[in-house]
Protein backbone atom coordinates (compact mmCIF):
# COMPACT_ATOMS: atom_id res chain seq x y z
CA UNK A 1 -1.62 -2.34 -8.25
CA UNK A 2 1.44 -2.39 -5.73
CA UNK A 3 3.68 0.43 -4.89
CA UNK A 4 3.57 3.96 -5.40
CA UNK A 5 0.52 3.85 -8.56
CA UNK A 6 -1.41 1.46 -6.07
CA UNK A 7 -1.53 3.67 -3.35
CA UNK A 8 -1.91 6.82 -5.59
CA UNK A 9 -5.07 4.71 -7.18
CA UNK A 10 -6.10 4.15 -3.55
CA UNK A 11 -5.84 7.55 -2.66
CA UNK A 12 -8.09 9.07 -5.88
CA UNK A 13 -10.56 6.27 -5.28
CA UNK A 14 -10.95 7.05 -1.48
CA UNK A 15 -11.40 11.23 -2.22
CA UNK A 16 -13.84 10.00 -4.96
CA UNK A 17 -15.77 8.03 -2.17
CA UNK A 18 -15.62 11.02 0.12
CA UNK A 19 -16.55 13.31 -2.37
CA UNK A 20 -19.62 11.32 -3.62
CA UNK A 21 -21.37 11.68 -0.09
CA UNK A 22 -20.20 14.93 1.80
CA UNK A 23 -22.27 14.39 4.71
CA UNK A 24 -21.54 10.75 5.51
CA UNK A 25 -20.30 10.06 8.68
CA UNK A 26 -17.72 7.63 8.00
CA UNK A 27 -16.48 5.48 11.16
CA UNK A 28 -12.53 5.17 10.07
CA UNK A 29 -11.42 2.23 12.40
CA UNK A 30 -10.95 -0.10 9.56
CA UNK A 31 -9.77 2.24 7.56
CA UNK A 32 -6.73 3.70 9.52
CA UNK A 33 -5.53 0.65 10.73
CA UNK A 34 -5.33 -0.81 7.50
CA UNK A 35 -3.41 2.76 6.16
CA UNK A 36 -1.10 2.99 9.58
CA UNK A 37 -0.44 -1.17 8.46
CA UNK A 38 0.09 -0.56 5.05
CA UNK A 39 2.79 2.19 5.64
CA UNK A 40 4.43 -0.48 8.33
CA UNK A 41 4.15 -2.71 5.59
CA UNK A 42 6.01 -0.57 3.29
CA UNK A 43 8.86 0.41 6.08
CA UNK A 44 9.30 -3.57 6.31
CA UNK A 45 9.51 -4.09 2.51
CA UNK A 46 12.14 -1.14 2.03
CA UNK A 47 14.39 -2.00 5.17
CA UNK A 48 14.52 -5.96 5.31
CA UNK A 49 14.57 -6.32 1.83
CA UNK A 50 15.07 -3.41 -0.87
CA UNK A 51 17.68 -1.39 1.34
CA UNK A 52 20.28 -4.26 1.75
CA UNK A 53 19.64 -5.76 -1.34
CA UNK A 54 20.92 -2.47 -2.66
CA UNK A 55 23.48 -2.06 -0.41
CA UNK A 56 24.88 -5.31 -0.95
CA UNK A 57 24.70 -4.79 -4.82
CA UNK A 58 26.45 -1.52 -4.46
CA UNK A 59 29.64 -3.37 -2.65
CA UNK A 60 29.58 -5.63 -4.78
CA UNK A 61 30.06 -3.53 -7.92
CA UNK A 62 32.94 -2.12 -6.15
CA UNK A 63 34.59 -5.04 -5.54
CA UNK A 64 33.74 -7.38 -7.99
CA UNK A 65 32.65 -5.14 -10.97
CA UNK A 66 29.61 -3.52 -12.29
CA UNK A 67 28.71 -6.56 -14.50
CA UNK A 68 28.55 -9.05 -11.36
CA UNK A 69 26.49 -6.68 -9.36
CA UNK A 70 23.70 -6.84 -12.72
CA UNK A 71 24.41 -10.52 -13.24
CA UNK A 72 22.16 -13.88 -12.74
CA UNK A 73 24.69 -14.46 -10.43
CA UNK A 74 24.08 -11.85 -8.17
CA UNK A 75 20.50 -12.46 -8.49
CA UNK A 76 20.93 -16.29 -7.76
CA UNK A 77 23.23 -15.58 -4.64
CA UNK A 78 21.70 -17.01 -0.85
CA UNK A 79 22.26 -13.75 0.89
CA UNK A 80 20.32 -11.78 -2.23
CA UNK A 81 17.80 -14.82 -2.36
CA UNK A 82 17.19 -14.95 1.76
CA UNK A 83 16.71 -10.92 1.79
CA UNK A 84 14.16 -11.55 -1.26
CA UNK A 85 12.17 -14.39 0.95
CA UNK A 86 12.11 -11.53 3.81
CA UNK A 87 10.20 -9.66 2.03
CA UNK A 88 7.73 -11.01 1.87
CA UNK A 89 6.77 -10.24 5.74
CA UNK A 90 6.49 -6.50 4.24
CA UNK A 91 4.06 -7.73 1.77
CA UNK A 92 1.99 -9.75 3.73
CA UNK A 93 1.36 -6.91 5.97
CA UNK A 94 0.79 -4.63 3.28
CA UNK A 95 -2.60 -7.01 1.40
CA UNK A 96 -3.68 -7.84 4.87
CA UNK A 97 -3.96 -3.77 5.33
CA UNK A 98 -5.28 -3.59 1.86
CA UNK A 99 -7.93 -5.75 2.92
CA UNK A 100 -8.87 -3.68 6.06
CA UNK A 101 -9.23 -0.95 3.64
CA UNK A 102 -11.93 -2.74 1.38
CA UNK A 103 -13.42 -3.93 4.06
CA UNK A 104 -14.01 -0.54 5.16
CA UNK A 105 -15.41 0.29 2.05
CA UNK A 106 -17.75 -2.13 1.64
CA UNK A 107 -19.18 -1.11 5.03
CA UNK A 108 -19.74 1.75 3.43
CA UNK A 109 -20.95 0.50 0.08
CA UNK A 110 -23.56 -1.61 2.53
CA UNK A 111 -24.13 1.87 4.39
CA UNK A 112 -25.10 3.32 1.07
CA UNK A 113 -27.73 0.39 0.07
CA UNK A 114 -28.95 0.31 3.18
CA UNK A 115 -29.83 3.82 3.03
CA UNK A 116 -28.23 5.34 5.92
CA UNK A 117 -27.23 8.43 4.08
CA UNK A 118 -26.58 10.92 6.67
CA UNK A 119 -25.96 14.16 4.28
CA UNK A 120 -28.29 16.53 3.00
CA UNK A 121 -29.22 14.73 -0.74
CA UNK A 122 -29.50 18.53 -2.14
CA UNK A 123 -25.91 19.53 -1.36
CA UNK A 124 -23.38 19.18 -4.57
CA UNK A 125 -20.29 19.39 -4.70
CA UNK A 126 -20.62 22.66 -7.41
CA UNK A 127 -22.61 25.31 -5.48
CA UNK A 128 -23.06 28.77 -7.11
């Protein structure tokens, strides 16, 4: 998943983790620097590549035509084609942060088997 349902998915699965072990102390190094990356990631993706892409499409339906802005030929152009390469700094950043993220949780997943469960095994998340 990549985008805005990728990072909503990462967000549910990360409360989910928290949730499942209230008392864990959870050492967040790995975890946000690999969030603070991903976001630089993003800014990167939007700004060298989606931003001018769509700028550049929009002058181009103003001077050439809406068709030729939508066309293969716009898509096929060097300038649209060079800002498409750039990208991919964005996204390298981006699943190089993703994988600070997993890595942080399989620390904790080998925290878990390990047994260093640091909360109170009676406490629930539903108390009366």
């Amino acid at each position: 998943l990549w985008g805005v349902y990728g990072v909503l998915a990462l967000a549910l699965s990360l409360l989910v983790l928290r949730l499942s072990d209230l008392g864990a102390r959870w050492d967040t190094y790995w975890l946000d620097l690999g969030l603070k990356l991903m976001n630089w990631g993003m800014v990167l993706q939007i700004f060298v590549s989606i931003f001018p892409i769509g700028i550049y499409q929009f002058w181009l339906s103003v001077t050439q035509d809406y068709w030729y802005a939508r066309s293969h030929h716009f898509h096929g152009d060097p300038i649209v084609q060079s800002m498409k390469w750039a990208r991919a700094l964005g996204d390298s950043i981006f699943a190089f942060a993703m994988l600070m993220v997993l890595w942080f949780v399989f620390l904790d997943f080998c925290r878990r088997v390990r047994g260093g469960r640091s909360g109170d095994p009676s406490a629930s998340l539903l108390k009366d």
